[in-house]
PDB file of N, CA and C in Angstrom:
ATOM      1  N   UNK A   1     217.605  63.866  74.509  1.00  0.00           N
ATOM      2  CA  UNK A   1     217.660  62.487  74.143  1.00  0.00           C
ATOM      3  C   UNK A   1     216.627  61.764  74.974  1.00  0.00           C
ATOM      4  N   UNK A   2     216.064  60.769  74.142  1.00  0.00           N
ATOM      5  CA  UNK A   2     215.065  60.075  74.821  1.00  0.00           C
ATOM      6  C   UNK A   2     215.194  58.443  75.300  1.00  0.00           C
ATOM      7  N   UNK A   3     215.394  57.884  76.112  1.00  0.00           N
ATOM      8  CA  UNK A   3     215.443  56.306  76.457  1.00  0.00           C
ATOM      9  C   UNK A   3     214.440  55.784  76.855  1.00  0.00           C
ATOM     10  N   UNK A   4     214.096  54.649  76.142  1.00  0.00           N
ATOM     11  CA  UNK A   4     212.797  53.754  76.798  1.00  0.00           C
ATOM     12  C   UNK A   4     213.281  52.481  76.903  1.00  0.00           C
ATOM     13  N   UNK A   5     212.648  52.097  77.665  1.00  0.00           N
ATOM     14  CA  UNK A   5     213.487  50.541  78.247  1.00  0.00           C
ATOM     15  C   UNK A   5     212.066  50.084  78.985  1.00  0.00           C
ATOM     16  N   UNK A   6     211.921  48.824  78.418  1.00  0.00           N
ATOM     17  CA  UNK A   6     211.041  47.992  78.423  1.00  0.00           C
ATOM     18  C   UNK A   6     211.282  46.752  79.711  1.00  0.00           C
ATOM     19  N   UNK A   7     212.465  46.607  79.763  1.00  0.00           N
ATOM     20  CA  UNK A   7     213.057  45.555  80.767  1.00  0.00           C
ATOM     21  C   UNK A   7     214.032  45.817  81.484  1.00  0.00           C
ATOM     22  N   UNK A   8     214.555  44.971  82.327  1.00  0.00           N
ATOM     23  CA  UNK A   8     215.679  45.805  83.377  1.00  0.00           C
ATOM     24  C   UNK A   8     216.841  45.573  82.898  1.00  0.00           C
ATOM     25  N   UNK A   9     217.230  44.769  82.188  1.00  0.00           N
ATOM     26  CA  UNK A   9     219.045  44.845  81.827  1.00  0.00           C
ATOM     27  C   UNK A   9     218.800  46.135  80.841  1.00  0.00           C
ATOM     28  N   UNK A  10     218.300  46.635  80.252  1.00  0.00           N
ATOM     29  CA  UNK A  10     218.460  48.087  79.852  1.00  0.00           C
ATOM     30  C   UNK A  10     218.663  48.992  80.723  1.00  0.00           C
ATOM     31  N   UNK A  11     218.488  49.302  81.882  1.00  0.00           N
ATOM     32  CA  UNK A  11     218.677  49.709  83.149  1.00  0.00           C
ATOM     33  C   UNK A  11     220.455  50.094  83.446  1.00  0.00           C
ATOM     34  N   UNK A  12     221.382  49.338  83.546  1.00  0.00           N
ATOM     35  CA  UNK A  12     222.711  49.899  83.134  1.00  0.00           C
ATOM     36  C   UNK A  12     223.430  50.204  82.047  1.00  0.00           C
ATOM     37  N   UNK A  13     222.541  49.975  80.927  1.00  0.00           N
ATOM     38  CA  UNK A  13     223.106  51.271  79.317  1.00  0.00           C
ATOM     39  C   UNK A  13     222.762  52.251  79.750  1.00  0.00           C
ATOM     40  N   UNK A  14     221.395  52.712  80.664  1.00  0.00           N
ATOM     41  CA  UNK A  14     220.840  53.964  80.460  1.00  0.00           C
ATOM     42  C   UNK A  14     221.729  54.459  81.293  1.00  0.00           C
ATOM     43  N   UNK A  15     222.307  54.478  81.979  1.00  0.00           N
ATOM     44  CA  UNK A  15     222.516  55.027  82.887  1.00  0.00           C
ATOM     45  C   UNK A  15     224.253  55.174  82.498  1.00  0.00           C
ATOM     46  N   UNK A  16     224.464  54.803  81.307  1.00  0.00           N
ATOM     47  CA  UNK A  16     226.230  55.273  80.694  1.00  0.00           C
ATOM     48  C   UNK A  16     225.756  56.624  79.850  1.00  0.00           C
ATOM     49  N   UNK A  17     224.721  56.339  79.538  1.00  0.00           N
ATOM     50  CA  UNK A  17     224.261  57.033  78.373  1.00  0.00           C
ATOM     51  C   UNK A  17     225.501  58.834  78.887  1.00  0.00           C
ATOM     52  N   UNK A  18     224.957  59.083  80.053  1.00  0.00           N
ATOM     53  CA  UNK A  18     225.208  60.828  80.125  1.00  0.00           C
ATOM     54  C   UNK A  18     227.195  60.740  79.722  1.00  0.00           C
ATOM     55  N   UNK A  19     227.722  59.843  80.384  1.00  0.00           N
ATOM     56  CA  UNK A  19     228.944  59.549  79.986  1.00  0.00           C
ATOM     57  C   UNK A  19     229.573  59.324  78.716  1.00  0.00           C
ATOM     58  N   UNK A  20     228.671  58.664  77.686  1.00  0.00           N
ATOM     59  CA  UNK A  20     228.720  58.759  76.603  1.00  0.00           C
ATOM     60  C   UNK A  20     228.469  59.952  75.573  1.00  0.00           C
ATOM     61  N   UNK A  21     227.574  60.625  75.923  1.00  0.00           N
ATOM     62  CA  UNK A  21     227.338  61.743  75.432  1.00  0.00           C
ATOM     63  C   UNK A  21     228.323  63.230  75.971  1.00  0.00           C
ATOM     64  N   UNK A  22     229.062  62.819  77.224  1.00  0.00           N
ATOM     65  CA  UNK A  22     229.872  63.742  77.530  1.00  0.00           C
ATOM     66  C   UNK A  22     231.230  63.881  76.482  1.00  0.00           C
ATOM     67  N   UNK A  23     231.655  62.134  76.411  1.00  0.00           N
ATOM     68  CA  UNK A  23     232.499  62.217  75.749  1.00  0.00           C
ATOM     69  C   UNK A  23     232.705  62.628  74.421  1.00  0.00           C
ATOM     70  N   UNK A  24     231.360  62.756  73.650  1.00  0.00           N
ATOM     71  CA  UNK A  24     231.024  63.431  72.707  1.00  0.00           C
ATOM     72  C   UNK A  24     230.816  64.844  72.437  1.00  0.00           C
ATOM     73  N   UNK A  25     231.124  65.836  73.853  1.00  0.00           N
ATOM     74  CA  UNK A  25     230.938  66.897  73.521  1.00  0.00           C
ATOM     75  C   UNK A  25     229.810  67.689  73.833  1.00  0.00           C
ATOM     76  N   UNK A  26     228.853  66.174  74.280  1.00  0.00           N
ATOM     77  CA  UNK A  26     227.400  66.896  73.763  1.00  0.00           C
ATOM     78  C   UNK A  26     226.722  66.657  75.730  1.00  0.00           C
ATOM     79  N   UNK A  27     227.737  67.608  76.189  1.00  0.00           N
ATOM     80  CA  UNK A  27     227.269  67.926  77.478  1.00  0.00           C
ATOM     81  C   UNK A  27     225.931  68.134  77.829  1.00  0.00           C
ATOM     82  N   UNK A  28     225.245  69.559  77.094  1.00  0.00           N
ATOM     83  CA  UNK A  28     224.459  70.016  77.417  1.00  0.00           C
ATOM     84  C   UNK A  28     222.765  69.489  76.579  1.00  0.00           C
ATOM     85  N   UNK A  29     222.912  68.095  76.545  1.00  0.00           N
ATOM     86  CA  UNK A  29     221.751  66.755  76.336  1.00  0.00           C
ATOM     87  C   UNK A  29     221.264  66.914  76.796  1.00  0.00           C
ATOM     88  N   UNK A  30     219.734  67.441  76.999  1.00  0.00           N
ATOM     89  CA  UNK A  30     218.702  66.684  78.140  1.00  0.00           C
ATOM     90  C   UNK A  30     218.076  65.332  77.548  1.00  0.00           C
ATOM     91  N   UNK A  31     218.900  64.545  79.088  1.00  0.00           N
ATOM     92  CA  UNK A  31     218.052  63.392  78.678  1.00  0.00           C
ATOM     93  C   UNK A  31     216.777  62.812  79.538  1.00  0.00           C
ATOM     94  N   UNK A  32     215.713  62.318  79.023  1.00  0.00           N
ATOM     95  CA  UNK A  32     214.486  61.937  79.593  1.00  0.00           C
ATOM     96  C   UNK A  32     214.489  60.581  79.231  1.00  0.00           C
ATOM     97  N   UNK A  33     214.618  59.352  80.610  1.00  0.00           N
ATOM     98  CA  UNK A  33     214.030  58.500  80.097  1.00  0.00           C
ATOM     99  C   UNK A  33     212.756  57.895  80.662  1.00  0.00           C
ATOM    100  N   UNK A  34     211.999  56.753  80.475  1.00  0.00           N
ATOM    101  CA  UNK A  34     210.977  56.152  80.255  1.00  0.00           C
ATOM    102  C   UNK A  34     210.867  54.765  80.195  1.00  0.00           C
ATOM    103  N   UNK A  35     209.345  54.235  80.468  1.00  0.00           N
ATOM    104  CA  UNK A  35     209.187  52.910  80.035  1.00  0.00           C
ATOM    105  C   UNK A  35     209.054  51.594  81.135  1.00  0.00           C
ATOM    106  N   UNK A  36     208.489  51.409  81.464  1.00  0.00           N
ATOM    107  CA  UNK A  36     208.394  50.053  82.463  1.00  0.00           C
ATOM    108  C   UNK A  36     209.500  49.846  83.458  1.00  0.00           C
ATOM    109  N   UNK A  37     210.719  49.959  82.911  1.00  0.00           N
ATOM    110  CA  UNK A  37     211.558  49.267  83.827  1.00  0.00           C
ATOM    111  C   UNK A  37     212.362  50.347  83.991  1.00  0.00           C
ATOM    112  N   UNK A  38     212.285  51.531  83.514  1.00  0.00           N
ATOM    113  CA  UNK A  38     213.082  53.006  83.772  1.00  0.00           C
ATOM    114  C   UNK A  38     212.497  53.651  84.855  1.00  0.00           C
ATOM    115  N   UNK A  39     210.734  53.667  84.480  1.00  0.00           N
ATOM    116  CA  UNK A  39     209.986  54.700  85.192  1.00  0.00           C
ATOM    117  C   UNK A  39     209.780  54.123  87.004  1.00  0.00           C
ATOM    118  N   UNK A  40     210.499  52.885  86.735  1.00  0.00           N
ATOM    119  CA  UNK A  40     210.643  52.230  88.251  1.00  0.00           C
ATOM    120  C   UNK A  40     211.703  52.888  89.164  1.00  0.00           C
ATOM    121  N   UNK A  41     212.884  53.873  88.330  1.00  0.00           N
ATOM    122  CA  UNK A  41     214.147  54.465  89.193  1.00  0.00           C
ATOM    123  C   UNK A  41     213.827  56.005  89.131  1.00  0.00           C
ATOM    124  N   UNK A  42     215.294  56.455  89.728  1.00  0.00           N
ATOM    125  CA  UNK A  42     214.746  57.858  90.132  1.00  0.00           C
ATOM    126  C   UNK A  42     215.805  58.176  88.831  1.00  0.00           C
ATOM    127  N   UNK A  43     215.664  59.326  88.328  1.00  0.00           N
ATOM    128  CA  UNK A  43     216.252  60.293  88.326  1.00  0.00           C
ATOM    129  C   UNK A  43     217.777  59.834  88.104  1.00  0.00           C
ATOM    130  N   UNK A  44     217.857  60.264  89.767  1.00  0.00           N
ATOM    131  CA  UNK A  44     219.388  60.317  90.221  1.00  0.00           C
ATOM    132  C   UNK A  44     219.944  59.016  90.126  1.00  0.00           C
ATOM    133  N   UNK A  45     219.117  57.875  90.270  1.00  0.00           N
ATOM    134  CA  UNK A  45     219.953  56.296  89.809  1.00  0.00           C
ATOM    135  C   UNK A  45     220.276  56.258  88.409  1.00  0.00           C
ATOM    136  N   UNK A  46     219.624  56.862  87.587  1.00  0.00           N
ATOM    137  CA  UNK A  46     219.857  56.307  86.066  1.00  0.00           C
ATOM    138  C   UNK A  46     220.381  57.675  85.129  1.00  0.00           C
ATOM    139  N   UNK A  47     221.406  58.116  86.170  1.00  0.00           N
ATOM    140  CA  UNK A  47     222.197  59.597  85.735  1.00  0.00           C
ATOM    141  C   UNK A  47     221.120  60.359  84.656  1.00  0.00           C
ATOM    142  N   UNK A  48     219.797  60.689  84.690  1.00  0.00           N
ATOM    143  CA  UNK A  48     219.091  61.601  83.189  1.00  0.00           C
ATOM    144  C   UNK A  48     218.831  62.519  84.235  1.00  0.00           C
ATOM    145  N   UNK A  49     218.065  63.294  83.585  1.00  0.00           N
ATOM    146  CA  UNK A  49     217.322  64.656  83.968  1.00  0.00           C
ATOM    147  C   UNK A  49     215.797  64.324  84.584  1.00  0.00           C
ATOM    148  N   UNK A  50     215.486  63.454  84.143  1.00  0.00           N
ATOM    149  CA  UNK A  50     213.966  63.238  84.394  1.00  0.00           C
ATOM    150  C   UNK A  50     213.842  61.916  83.786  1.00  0.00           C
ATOM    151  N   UNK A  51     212.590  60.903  84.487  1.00  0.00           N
ATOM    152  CA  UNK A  51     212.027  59.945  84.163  1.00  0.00           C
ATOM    153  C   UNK A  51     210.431  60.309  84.012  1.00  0.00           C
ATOM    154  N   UNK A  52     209.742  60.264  82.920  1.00  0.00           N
ATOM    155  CA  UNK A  52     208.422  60.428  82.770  1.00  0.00           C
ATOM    156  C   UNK A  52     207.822  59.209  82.765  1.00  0.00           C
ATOM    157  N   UNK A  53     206.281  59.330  83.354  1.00  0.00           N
ATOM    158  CA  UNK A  53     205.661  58.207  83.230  1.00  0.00           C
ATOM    159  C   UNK A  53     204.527  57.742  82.463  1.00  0.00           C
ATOM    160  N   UNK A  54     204.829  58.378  81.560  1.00  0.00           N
ATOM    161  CA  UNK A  54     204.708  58.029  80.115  1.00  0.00           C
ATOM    162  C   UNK A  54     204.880  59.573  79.096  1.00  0.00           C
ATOM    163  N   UNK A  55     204.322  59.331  77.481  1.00  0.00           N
ATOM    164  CA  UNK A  55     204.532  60.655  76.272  1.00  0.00           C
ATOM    165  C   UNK A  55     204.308  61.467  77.146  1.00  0.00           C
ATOM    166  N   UNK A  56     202.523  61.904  77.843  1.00  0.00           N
ATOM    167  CA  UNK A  56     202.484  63.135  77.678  1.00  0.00           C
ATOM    168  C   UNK A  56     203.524  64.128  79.146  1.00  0.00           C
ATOM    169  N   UNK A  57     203.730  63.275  80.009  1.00  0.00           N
ATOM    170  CA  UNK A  57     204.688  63.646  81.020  1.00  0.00           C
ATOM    171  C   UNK A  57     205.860  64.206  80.266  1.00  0.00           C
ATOM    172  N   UNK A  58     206.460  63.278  79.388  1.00  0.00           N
ATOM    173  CA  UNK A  58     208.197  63.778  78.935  1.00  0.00           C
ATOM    174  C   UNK A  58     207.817  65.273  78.150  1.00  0.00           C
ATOM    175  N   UNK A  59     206.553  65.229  77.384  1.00  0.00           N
ATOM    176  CA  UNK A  59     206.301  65.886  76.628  1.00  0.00           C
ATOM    177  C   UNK A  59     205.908  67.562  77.610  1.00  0.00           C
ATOM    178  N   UNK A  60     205.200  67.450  78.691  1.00  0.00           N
ATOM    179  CA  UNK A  60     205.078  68.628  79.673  1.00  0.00           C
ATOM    180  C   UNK A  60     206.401  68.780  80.150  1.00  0.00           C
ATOM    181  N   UNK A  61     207.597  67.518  80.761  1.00  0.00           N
ATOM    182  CA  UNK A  61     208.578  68.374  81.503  1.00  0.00           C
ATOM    183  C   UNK A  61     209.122  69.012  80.289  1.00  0.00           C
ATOM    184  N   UNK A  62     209.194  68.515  78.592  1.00  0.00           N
ATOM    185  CA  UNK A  62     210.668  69.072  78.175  1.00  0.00           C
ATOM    186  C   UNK A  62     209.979  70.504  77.635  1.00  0.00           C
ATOM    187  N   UNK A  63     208.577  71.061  77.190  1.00  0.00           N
ATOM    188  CA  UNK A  63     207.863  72.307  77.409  1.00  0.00           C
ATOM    189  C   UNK A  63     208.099  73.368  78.505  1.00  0.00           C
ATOM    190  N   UNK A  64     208.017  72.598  79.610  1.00  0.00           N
ATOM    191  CA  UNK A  64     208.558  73.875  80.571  1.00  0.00           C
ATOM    192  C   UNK A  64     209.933  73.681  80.695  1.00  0.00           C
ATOM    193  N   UNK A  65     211.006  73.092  80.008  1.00  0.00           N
ATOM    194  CA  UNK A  65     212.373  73.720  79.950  1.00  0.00           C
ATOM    195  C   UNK A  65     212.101  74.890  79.149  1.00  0.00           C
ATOM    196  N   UNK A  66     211.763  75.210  78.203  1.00  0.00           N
ATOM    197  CA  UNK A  66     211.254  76.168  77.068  1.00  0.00           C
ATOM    198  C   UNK A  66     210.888  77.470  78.194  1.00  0.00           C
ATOM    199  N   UNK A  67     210.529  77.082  78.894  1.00  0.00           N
ATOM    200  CA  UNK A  67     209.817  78.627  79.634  1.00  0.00           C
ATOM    201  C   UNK A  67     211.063  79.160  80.367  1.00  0.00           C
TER     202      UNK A  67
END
């Protein structure tokens, strides 16, 4: 799953997101997010897997999950 967030009150949806998707079952999501006001946190603040800083970044980390 992918999140981009342009501004900062998007900043605490993203970060329900993995909770939401748990409750769905759909544990094993990788999520990557992105975007101005995402690529400002880590990681570990905005519960995803990775923040890229910009396409071709999300696009190299989610390639080497593949390997």
């Amino acid at each position: 799953m992918l999140a981009s967030g342009l501004i900062s009150p998007v900043v605490p949806l993203v970060r329900q997101l993995r909770g939401l998707l748990r409750e769905r079952g759909l544990c094993n999501v990788v999520v990557v997010a992105g975007g101005a006001a995402l690529k400002q946190c880590t990681a570990e603040a905005l519960n995803v897997d990775y923040v890229a800083r910009d396409a071709f970044d999300c696009v190299h980390f989610l390639e080497g999950l593949r390997r």
